[in-house]
C-alpha atoms as a PDB file:
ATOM      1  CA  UNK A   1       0.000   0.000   0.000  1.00  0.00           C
ATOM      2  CA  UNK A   2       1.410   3.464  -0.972  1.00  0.00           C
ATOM      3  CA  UNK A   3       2.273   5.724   1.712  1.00  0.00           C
ATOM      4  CA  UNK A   4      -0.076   9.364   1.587  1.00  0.00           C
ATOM      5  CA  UNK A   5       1.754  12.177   0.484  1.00  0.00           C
ATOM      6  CA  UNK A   6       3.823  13.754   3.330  1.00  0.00           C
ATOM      7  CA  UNK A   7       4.225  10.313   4.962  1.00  0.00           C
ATOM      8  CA  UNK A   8       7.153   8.400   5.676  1.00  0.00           C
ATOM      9  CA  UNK A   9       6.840   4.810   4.298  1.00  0.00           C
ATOM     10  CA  UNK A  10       6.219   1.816   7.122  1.00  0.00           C
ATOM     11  CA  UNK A  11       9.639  -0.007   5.318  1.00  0.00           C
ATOM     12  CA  UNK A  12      11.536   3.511   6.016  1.00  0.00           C
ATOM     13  CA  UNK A  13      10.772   4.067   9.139  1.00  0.00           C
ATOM     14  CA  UNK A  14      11.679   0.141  10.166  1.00  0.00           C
ATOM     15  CA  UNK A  15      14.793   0.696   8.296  1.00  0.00           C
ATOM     16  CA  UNK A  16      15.186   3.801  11.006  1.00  0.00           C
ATOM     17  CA  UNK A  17      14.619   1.922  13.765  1.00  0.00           C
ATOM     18  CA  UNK A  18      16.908  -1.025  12.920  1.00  0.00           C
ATOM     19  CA  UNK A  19      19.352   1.413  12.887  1.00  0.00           C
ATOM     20  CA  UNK A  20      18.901   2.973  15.403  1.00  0.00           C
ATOM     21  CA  UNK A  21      18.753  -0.241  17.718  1.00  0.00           C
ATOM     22  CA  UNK A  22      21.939  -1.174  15.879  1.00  0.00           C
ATOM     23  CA  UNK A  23      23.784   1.757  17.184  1.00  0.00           C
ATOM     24  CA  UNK A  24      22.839   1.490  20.193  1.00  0.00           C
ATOM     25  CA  UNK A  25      23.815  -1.900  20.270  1.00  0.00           C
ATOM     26  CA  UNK A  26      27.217  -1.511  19.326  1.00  0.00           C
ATOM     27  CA  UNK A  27      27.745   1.467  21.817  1.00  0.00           C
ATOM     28  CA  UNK A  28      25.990   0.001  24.799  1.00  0.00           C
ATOM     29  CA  UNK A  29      29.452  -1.378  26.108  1.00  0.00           C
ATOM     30  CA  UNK A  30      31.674   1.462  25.864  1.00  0.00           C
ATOM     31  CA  UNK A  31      27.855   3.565  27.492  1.00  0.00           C
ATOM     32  CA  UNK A  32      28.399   0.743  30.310  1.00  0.00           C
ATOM     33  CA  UNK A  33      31.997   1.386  31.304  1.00  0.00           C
ATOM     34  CA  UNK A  34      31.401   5.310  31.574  1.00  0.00           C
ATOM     35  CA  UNK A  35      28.333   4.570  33.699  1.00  0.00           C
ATOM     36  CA  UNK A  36      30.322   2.258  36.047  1.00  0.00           C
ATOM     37  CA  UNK A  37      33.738   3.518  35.909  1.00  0.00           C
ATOM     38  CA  UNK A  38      32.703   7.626  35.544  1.00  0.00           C
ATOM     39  CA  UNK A  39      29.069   8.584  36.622  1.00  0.00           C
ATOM     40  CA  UNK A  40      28.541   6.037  39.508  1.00  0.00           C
ATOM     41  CA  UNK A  41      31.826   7.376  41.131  1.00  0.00           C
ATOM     42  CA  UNK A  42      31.026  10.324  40.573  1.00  0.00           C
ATOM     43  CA  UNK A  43      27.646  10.419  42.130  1.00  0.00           C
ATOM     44  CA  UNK A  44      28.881   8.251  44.796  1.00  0.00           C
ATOM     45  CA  UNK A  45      31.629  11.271  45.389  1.00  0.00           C
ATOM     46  CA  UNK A  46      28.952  13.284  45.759  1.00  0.00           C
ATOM     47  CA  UNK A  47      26.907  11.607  48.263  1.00  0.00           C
ATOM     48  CA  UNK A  48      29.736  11.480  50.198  1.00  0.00           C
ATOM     49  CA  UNK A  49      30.663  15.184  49.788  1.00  0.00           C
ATOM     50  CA  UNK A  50      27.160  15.732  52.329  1.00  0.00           C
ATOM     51  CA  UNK A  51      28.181  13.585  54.801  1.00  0.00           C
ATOM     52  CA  UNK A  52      30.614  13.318  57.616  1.00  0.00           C
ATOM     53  CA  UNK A  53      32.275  10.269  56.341  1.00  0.00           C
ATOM     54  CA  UNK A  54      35.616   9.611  58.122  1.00  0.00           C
ATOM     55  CA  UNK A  55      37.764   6.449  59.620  1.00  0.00           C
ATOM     56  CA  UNK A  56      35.045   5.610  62.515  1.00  0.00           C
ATOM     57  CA  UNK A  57      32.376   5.443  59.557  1.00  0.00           C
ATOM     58  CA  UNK A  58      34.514   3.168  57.674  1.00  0.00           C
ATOM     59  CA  UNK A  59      34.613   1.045  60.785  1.00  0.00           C
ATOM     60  CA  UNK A  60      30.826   1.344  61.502  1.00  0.00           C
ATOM     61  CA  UNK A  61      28.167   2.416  59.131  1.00  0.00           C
ATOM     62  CA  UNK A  62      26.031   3.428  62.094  1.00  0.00           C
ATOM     63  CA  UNK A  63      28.080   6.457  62.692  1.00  0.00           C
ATOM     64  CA  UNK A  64      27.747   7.685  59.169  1.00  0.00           C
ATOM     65  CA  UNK A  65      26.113  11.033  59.561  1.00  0.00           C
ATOM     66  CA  UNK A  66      24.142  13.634  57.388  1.00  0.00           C
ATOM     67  CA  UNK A  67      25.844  17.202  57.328  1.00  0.00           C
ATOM     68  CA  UNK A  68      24.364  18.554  54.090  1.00  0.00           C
ATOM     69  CA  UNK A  69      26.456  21.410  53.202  1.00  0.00           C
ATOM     70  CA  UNK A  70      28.823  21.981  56.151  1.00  0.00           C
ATOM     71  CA  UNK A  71      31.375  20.618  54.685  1.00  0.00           C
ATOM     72  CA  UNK A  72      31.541  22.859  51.694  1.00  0.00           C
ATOM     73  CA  UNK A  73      30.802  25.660  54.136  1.00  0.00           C
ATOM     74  CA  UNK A  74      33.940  24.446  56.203  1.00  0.00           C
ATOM     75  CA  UNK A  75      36.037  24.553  53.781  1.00  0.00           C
ATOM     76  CA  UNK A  76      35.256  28.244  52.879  1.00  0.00           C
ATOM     77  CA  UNK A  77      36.016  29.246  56.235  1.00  0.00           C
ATOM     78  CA  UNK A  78      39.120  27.188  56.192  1.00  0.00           C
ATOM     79  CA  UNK A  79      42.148  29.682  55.530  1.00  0.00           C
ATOM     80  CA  UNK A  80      44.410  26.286  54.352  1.00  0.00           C
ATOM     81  CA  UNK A  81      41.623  25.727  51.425  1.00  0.00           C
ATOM     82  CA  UNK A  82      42.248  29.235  50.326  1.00  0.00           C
ATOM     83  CA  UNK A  83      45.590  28.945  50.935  1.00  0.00           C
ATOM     84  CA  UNK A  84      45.936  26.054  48.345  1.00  0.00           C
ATOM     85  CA  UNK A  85      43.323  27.471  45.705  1.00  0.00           C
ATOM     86  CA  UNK A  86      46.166  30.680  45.867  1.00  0.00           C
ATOM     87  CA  UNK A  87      48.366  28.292  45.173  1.00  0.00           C
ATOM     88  CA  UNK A  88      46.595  26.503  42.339  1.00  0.00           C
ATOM     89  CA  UNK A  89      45.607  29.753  40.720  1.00  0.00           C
ATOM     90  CA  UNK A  90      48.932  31.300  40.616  1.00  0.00           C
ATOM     91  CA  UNK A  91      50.227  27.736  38.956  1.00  0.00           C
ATOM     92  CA  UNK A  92      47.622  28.197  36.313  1.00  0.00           C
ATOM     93  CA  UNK A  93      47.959  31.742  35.915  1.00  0.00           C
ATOM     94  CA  UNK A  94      51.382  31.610  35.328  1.00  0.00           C
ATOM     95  CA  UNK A  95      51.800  28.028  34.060  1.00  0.00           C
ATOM     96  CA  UNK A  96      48.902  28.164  31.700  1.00  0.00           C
ATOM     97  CA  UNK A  97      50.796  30.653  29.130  1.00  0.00           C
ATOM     98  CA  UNK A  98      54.455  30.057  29.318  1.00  0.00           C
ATOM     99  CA  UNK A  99      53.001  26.540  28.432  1.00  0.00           C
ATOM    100  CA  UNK A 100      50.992  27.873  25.763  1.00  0.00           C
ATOM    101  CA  UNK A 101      53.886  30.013  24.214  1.00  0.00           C
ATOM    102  CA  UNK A 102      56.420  27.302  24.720  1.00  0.00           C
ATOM    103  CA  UNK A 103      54.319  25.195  22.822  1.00  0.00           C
ATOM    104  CA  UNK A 104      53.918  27.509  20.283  1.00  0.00           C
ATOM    105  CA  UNK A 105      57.481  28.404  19.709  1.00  0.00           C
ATOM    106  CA  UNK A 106      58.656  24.878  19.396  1.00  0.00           C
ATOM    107  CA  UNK A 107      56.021  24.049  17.183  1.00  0.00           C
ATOM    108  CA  UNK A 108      56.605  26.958  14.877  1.00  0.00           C
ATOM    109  CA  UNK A 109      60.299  26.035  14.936  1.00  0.00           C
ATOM    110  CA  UNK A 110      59.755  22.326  13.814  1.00  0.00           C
ATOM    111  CA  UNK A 111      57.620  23.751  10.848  1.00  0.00           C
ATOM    112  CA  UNK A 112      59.504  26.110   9.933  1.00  0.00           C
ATOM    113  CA  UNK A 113      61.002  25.408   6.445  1.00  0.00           C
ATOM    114  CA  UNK A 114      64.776  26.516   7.351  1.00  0.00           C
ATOM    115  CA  UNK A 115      64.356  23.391  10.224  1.00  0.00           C
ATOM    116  CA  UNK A 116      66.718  20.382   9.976  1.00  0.00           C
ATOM    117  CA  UNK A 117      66.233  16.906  11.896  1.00  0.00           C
ATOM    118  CA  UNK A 118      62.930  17.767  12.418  1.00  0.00           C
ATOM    119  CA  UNK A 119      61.982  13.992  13.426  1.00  0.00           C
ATOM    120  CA  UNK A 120      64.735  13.881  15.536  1.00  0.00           C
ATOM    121  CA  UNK A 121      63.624  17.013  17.413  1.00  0.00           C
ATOM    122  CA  UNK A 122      59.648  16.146  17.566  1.00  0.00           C
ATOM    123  CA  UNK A 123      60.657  12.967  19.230  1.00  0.00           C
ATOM    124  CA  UNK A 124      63.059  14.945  21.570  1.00  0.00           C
ATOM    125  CA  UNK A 125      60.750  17.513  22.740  1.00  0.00           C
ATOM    126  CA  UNK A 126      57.175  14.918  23.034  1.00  0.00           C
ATOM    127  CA  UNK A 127      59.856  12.098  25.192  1.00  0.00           C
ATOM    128  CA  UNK A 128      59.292  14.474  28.694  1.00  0.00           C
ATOM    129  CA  UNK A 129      55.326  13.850  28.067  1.00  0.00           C
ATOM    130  CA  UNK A 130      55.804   9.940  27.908  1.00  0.00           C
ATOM    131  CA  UNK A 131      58.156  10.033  30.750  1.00  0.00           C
ATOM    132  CA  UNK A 132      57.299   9.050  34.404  1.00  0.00           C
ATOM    133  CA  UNK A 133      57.037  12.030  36.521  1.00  0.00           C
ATOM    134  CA  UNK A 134      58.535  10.460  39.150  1.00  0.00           C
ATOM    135  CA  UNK A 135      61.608   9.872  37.415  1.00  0.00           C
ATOM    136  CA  UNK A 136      62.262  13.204  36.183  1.00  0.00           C
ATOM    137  CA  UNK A 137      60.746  14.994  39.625  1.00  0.00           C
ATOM    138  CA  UNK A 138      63.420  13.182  40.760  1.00  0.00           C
ATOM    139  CA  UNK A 139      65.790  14.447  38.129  1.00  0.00           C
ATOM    140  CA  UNK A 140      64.796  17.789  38.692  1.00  0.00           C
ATOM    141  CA  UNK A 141      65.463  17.376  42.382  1.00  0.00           C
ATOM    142  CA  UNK A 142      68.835  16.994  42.119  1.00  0.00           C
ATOM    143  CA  UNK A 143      69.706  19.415  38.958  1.00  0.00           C
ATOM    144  CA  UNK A 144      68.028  22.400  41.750  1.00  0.00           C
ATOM    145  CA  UNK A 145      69.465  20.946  44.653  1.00  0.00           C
ATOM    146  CA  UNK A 146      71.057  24.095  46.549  1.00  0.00           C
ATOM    147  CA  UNK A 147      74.703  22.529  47.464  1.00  0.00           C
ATOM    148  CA  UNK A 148      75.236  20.535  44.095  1.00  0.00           C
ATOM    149  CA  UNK A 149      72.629  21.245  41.902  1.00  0.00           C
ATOM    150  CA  UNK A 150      73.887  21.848  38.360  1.00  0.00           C
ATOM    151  CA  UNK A 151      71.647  24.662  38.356  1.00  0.00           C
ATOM    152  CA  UNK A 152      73.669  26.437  41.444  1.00  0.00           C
ATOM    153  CA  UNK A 153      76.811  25.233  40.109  1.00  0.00           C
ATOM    154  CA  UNK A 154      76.199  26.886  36.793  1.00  0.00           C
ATOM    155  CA  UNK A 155      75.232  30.156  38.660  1.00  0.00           C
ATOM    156  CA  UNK A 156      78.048  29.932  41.079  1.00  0.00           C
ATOM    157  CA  UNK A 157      80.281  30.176  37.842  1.00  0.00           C
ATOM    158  CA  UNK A 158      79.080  33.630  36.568  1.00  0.00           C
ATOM    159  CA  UNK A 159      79.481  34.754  40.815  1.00  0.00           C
ATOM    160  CA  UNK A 160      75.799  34.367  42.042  1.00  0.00           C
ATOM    161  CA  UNK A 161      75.212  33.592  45.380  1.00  0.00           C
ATOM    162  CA  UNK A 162      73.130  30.071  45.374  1.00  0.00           C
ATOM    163  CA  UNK A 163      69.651  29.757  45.376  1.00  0.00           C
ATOM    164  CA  UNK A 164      67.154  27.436  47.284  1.00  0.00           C
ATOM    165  CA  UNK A 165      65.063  26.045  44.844  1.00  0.00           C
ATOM    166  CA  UNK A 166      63.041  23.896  46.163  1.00  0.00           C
ATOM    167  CA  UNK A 167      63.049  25.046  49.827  1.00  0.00           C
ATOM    168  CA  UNK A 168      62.560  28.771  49.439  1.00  0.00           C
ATOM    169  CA  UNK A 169      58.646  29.343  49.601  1.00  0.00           C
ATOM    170  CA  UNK A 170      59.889  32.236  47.177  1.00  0.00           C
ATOM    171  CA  UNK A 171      61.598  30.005  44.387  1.00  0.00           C
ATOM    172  CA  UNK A 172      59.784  26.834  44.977  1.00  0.00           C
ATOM    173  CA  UNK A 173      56.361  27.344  43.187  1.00  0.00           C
ATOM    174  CA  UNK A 174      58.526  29.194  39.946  1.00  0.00           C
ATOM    175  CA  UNK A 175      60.359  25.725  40.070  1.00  0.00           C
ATOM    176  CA  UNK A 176      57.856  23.512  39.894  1.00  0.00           C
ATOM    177  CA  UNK A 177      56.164  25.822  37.487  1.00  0.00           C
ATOM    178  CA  UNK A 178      59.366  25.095  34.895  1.00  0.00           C
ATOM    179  CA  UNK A 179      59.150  21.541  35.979  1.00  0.00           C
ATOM    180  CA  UNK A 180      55.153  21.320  34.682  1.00  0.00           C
ATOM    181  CA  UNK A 181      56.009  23.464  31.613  1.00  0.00           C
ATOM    182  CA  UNK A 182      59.198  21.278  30.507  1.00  0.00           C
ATOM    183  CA  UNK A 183      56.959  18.023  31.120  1.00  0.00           C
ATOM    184  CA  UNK A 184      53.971  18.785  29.017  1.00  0.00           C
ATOM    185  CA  UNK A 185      54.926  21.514  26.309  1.00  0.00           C
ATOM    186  CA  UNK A 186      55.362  18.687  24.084  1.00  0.00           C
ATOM    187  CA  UNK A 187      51.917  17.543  23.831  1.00  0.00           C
ATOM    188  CA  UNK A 188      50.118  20.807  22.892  1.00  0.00           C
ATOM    189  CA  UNK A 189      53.543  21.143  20.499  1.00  0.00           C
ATOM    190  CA  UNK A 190      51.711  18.217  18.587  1.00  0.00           C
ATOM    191  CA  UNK A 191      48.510  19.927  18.393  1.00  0.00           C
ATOM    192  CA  UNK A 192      49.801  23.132  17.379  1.00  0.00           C
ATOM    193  CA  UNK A 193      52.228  21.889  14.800  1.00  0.00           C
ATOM    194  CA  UNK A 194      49.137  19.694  13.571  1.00  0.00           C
ATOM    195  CA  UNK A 195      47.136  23.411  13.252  1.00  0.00           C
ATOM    196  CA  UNK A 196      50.162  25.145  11.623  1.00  0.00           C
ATOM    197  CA  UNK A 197      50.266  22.475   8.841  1.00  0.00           C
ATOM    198  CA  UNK A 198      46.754  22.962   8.006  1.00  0.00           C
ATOM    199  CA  UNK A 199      47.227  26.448   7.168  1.00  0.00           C
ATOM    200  CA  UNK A 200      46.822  27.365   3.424  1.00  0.00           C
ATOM    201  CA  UNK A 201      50.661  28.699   1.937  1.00  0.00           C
ATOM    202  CA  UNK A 202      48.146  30.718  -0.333  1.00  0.00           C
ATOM    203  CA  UNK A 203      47.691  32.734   2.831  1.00  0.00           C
ATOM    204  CA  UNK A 204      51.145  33.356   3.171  1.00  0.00           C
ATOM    205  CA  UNK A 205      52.114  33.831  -0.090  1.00  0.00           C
ATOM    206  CA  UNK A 206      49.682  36.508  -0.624  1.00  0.00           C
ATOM    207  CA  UNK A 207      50.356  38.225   2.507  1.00  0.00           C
ATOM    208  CA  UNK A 208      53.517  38.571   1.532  1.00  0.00           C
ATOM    209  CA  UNK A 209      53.247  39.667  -2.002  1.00  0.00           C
ATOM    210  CA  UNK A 210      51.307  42.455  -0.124  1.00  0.00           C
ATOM    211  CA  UNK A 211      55.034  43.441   1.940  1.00  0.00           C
ATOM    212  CA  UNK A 212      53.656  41.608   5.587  1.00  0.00           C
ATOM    213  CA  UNK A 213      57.035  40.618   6.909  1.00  0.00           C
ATOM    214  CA  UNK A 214      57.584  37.455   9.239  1.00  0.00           C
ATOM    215  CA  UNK A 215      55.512  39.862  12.422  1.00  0.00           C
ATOM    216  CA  UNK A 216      53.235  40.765  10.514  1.00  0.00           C
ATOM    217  CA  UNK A 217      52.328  37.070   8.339  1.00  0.00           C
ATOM    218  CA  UNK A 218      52.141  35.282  12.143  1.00  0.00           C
ATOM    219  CA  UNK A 219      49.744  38.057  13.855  1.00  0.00           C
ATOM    220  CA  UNK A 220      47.571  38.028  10.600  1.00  0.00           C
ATOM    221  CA  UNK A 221      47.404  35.070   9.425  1.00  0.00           C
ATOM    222  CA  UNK A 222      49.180  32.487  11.845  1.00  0.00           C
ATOM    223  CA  UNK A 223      47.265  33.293  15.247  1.00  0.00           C
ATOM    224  CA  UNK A 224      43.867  34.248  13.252  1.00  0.00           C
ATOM    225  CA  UNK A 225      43.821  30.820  11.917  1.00  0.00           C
ATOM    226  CA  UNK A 226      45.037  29.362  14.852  1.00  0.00           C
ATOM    227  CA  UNK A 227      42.163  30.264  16.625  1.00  0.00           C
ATOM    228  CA  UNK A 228      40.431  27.113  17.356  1.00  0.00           C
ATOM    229  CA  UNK A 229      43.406  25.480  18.210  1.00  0.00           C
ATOM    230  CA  UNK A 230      44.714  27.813  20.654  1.00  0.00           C
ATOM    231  CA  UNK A 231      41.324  27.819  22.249  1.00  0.00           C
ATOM    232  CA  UNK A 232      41.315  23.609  22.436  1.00  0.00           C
ATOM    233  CA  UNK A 233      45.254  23.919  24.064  1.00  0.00           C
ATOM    234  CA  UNK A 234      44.344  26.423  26.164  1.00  0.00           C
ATOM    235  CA  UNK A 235      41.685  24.545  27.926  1.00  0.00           C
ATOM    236  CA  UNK A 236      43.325  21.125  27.860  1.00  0.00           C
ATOM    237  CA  UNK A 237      46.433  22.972  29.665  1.00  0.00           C
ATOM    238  CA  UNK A 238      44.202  24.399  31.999  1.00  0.00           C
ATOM    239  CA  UNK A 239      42.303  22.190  32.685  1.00  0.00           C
ATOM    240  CA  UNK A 240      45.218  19.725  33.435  1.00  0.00           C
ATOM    241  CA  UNK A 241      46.995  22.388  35.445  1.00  0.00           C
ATOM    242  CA  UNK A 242      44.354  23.042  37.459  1.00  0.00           C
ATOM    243  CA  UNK A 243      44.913  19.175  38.972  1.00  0.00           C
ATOM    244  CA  UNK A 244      48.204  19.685  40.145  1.00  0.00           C
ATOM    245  CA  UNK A 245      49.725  17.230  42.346  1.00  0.00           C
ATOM    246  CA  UNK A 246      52.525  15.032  41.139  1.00  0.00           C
ATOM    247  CA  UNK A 247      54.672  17.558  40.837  1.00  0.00           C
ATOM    248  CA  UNK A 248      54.697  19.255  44.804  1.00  0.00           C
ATOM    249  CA  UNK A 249      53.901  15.475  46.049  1.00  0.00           C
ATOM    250  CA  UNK A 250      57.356  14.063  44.720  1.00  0.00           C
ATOM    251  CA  UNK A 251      59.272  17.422  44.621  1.00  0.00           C
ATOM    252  CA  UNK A 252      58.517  19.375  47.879  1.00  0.00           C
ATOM    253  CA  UNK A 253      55.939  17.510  49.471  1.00  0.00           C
ATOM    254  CA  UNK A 254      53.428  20.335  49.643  1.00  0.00           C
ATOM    255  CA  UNK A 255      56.461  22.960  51.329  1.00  0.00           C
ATOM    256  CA  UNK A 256      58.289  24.629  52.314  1.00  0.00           C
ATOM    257  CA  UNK A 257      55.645  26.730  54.419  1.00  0.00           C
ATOM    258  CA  UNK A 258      52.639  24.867  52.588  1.00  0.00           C
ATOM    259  CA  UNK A 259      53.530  27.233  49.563  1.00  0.00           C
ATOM    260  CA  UNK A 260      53.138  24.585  47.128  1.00  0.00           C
ATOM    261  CA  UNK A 261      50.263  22.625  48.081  1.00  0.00           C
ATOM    262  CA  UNK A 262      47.685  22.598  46.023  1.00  0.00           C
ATOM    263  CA  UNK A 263      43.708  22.032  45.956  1.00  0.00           C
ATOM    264  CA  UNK A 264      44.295  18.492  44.757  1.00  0.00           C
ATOM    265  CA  UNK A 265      46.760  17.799  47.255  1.00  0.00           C
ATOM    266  CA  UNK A 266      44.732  18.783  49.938  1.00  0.00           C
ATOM    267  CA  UNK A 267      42.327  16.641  48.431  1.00  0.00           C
ATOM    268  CA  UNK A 268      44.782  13.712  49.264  1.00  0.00           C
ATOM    269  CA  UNK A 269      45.505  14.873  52.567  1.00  0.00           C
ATOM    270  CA  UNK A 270      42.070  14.750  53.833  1.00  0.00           C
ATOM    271  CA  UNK A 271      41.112  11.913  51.857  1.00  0.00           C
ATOM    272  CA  UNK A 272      44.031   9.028  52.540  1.00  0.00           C
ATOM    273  CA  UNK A 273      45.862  10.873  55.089  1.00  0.00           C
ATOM    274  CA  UNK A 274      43.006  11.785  57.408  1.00  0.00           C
ATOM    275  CA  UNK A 275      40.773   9.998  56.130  1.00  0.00           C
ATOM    276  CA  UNK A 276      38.206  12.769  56.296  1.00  0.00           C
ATOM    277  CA  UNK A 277      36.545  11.272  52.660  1.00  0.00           C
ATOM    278  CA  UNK A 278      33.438  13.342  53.256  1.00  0.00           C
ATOM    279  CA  UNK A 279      35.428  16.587  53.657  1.00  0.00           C
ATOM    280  CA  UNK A 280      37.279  15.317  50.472  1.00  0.00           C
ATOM    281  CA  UNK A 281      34.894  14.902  48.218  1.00  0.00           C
ATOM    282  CA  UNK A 282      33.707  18.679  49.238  1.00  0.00           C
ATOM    283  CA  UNK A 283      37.356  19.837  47.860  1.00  0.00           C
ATOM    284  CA  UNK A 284      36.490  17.759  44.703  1.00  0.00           C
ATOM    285  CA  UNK A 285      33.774  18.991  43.998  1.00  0.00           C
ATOM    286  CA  UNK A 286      34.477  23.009  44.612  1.00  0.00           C
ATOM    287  CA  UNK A 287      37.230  22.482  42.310  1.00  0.00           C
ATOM    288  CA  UNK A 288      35.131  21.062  40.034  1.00  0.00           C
ATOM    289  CA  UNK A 289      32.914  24.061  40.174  1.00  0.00           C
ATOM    290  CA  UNK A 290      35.819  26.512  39.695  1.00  0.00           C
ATOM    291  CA  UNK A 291      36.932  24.506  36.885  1.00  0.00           C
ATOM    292  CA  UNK A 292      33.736  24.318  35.033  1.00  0.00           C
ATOM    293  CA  UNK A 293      33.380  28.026  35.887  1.00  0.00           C
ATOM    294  CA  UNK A 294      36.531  29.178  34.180  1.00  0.00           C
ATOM    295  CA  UNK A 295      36.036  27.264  31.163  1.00  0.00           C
ATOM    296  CA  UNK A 296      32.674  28.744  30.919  1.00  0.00           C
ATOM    297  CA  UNK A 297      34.232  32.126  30.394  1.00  0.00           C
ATOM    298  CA  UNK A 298      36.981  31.282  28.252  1.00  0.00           C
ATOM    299  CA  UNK A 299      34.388  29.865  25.972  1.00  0.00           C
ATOM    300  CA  UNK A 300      32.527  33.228  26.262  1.00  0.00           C
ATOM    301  CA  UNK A 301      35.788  35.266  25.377  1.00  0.00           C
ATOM    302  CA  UNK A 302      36.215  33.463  22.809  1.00  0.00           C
ATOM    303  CA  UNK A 303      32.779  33.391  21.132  1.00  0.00           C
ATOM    304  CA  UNK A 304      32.861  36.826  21.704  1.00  0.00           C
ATOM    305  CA  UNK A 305      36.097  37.247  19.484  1.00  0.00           C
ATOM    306  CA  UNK A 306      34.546  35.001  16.924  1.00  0.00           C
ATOM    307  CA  UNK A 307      36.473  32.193  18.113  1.00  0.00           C
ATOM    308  CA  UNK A 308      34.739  28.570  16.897  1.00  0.00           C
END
């Protein structure tokens, strides 16, 4: 029988369905891991985050208690929490672009067409990202050691005084600042070198049959059409940044003065060193809030320059 006019056919609409059911189908176990492994934590976390769970509630359920928001409210009153997000924030703040420019410079180097051994160097510069932190926190530990630190050794030679890297609430955040840059410039180097190859050389070309010099061709034409990209590397380094921890946890331990601790590591510390998991998931989750709350505007900004 003919469909009427307007009318999807009963054999299309099947054919829809199947489809449909088929997709489904094939994504229902990758659906089921994020449900177990993501969203059931997560909600979990946040049950938690309302409660006063702690050491004598993992010994008896009974003295499990409902707090609603006093944790969160805790925390706000809690000059170490603010001490920490100071922390964080100046990481990020300062972290977040050297990164970004790093990135950028190395990337623009390895396209550049004057480059040599450009495999050799791409491998180079992405081997910190692949590396265990551990191993080069380590590393680092002894290259800014303050008796024989090759960094204080190299100063001592042009007659300044050595510094305390790592134990100078001062010097220590900068440190682990070039520690975080150094480890993951290579990474957004990939993306960006990625973006810089899918540039048109028509762009170039006529940019510079109309006298824009090397300035001029990469704040007209580079960064304009690197738009997206910076936008997508700026959020991933953010984003990542704003979860510090391995760093100050192998390097400093949170010190000297608590000038390195961060958010996440005083997420740790009440969590599996106080076992205060209630209080814990609270940190979690206002970092979580301040996270989704800074992306939010970078995504304005950047509509807002015609960013997509």
């Amino acid at each position: 029988m003919d469909a009427r006019p307007g009318q999807r056919p009963r054999g299309d609409r099947s054919d829809a369905v199947t489809r449909s059911l088929a997709g489904w189908t094939f994504a229902a176990p990758a659906l089921l891991v994020i449900v177990v492994f993501f969203f059931l934590p997560v909600l979990a976390a946040l049950a938690l985050s309302v409660t006063d769970f702690d050491i004598y509630a993992l010994a008896d359920i009974d003295n499990l208690r409902f707090v609603a928001l006093d944790n969160y409210i805790g925390l706000l009153h809690n000059p170490l929490f603010w001490k920490t997000l100071g922390n964080t924030l100046y990481f990020v703040i300062v972290g977040v672009p050297l990164s970004i420019v790093v990135s950028l410079g190395a990337a623009l180097l390895l396209h550049s067409k004057l480059g040599r051994f450009k495999g050799f160097y791409r491998t180079a510069f992405f081997a910190p990202v692949v590396t265990t932190v551990v191993a080069v926190a380590v590393i680092w530990r002894y290259l800014f050691h303050t008796r024989y630190g090759l960094v204080n050794w190299g100063l001592s030679s042009i007659g300044i005084e050595p510094v305390d890297w790592l134990g100078d609430p001062r010097w220590a955040m900068p440190t682990i600042i070039l520690f975080a840059v150094w480890k993951n410039f290579g990474y957004n180097m990939i993306i960006f070198l990625a973006g810089l190859q899918s540039i048109p050389e028509d762009l170039y070309e006529a940019a510079r049959i109309d006298g824009a010099g090397v300035w001029r061709q990469f704040r007209h034409v580079t960064l304009p059409m690197l738009g997206p990209v910076l936008l997508l590397v700026g959020i991933l380094t953010m984003s990542g940044y704003f979860q510090l921890f391995a760093e100050p946890y192998v390097m400093t331990q949170g010190g000297p003065l608590e000038s390195t601790k961060s958010v996440l590591y005083l997420m740790y510390d009440e969590g599996f060193k106080w076992w205060n998991l209630g209080n814990a998931s609270a940190v979690a989750f206002l970092l979580f809030v301040l996270m989704v709350a800074v992306t939010s505007g970078l995504l304005w900004f950047a509509r807002r320059k015609g960013v997509e």
